[in-house]
C-alpha atoms as a PDB file:
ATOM      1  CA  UNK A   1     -83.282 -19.774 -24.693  1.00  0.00           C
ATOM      2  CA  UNK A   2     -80.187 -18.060 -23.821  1.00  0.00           C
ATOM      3  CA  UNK A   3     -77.405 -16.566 -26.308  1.00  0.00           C
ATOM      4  CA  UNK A   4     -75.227 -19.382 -25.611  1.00  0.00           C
ATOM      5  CA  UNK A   5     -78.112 -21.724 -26.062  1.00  0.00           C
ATOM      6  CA  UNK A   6     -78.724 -20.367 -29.481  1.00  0.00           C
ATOM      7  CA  UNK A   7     -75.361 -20.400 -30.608  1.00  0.00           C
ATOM      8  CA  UNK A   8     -74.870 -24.151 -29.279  1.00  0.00           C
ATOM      9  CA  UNK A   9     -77.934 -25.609 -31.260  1.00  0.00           C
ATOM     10  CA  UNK A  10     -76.891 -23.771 -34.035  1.00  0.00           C
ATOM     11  CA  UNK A  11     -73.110 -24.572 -34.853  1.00  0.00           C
ATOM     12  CA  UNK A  12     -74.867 -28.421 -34.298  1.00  0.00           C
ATOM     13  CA  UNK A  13     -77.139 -28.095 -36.584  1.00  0.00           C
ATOM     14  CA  UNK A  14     -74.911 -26.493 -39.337  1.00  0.00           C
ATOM     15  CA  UNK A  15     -71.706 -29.558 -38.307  1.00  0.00           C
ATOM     16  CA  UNK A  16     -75.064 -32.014 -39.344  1.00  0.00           C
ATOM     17  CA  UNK A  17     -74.633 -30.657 -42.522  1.00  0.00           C
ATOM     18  CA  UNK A  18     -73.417 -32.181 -45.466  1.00  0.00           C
ATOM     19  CA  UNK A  19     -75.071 -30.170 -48.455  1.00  0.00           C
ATOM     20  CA  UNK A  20     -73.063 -27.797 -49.422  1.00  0.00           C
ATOM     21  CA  UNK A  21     -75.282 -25.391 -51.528  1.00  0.00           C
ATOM     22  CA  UNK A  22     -77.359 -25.428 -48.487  1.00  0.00           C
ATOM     23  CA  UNK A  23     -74.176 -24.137 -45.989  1.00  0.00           C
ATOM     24  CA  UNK A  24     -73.432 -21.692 -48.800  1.00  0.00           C
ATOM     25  CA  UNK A  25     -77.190 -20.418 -48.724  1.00  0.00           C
ATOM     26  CA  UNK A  26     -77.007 -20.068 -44.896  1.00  0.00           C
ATOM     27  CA  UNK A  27     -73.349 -18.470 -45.185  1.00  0.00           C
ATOM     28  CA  UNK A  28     -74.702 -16.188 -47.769  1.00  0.00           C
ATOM     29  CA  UNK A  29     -78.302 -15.423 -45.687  1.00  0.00           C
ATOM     30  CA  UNK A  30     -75.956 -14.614 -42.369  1.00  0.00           C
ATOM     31  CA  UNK A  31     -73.190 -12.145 -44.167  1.00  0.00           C
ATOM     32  CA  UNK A  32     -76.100 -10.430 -45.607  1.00  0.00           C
ATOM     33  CA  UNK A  33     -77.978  -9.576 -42.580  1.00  0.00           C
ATOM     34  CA  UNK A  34     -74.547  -8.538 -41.072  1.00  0.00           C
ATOM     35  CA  UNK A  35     -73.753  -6.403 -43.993  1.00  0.00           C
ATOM     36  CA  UNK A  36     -76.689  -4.970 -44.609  1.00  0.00           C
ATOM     37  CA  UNK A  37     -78.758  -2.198 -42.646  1.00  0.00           C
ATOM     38  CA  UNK A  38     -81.526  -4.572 -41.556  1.00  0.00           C
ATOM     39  CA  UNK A  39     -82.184  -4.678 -38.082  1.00  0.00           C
ATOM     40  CA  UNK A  40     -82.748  -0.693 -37.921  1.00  0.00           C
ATOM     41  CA  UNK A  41     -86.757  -0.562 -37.255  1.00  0.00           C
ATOM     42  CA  UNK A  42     -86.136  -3.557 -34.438  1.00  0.00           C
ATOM     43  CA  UNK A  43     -83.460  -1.530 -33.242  1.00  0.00           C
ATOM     44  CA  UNK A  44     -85.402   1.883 -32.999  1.00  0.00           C
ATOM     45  CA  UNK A  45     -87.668  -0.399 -31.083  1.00  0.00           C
ATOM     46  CA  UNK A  46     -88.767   0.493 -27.520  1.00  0.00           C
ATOM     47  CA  UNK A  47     -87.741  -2.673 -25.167  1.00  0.00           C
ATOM     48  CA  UNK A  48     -91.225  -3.700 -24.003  1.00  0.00           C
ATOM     49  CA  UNK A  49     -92.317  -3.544 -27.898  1.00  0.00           C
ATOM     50  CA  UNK A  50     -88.840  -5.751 -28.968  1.00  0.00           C
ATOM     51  CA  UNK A  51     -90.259  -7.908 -26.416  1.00  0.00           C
ATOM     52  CA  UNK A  52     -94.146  -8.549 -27.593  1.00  0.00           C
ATOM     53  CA  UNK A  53     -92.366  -8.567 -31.484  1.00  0.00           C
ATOM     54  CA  UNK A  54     -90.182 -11.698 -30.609  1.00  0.00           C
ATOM     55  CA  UNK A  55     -93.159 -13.143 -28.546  1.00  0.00           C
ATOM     56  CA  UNK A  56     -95.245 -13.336 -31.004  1.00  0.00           C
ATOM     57  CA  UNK A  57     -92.968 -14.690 -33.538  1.00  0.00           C
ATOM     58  CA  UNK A  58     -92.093 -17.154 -31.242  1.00  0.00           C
ATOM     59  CA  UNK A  59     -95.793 -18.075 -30.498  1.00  0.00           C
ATOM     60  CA  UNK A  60     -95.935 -18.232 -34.579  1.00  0.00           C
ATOM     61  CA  UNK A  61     -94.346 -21.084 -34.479  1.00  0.00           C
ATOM     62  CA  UNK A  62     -96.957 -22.969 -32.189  1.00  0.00           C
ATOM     63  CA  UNK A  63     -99.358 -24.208 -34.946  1.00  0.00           C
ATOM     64  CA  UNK A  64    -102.016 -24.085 -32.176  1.00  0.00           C
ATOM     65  CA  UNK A  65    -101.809 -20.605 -32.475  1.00  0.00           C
ATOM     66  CA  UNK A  66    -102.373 -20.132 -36.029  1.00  0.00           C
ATOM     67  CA  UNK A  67    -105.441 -18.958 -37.881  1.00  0.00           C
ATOM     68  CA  UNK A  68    -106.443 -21.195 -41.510  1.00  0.00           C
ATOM     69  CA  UNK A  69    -105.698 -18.184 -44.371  1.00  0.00           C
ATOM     70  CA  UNK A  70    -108.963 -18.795 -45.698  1.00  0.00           C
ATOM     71  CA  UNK A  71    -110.810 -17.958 -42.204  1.00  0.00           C
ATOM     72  CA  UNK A  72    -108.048 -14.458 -42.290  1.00  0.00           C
ATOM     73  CA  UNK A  73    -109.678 -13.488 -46.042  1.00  0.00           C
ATOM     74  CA  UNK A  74    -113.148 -14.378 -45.354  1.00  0.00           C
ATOM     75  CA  UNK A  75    -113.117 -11.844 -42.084  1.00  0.00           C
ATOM     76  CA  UNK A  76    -111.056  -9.237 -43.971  1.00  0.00           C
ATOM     77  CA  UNK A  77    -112.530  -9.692 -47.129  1.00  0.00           C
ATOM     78  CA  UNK A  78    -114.102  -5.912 -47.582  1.00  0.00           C
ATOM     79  CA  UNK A  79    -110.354  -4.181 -47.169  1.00  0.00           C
ATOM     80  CA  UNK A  80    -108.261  -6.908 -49.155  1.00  0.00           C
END
């Protein structure tokens, strides 16, 4: 999805709406991440690992994808 694409589905889904505690919580989440220093570590990112980063979280999202928690503690039981 491009920039523009992104921006598009996102001022529709904010004019949809109507709750404003919710458009305060998003107005609040937004000016924080611009304020703040967050974004540094992606930043001092190399490209090709930027990429992989935002491929995975992308492929998050793709419950296909996703491993039951109790399957993740049962393998990694001895170092949790």
């Amino acid at each position: 999805m491009t920039v523009r694409e992104l921006r598009s589905n996102l001022h529709q889904l904010i004019e949809r709406i109507e709750n404003e505690e919710l458009l305060s919580a998003i107005h609040d989440l937004l000016m924080q991440k611009k304020e703040s220093k967050e974004g540094k570590l992606f930043n001092s990112l190399s490209e090709e690992q930027k990429r992989e980063l935002l491929a995975s979280e992308k492929k998050s999202h793709d419950e296909s994808t996703l491993i039951d928690n109790d399957e993740v503690m049962k393998k990694y039981k001895k170092w949790l």
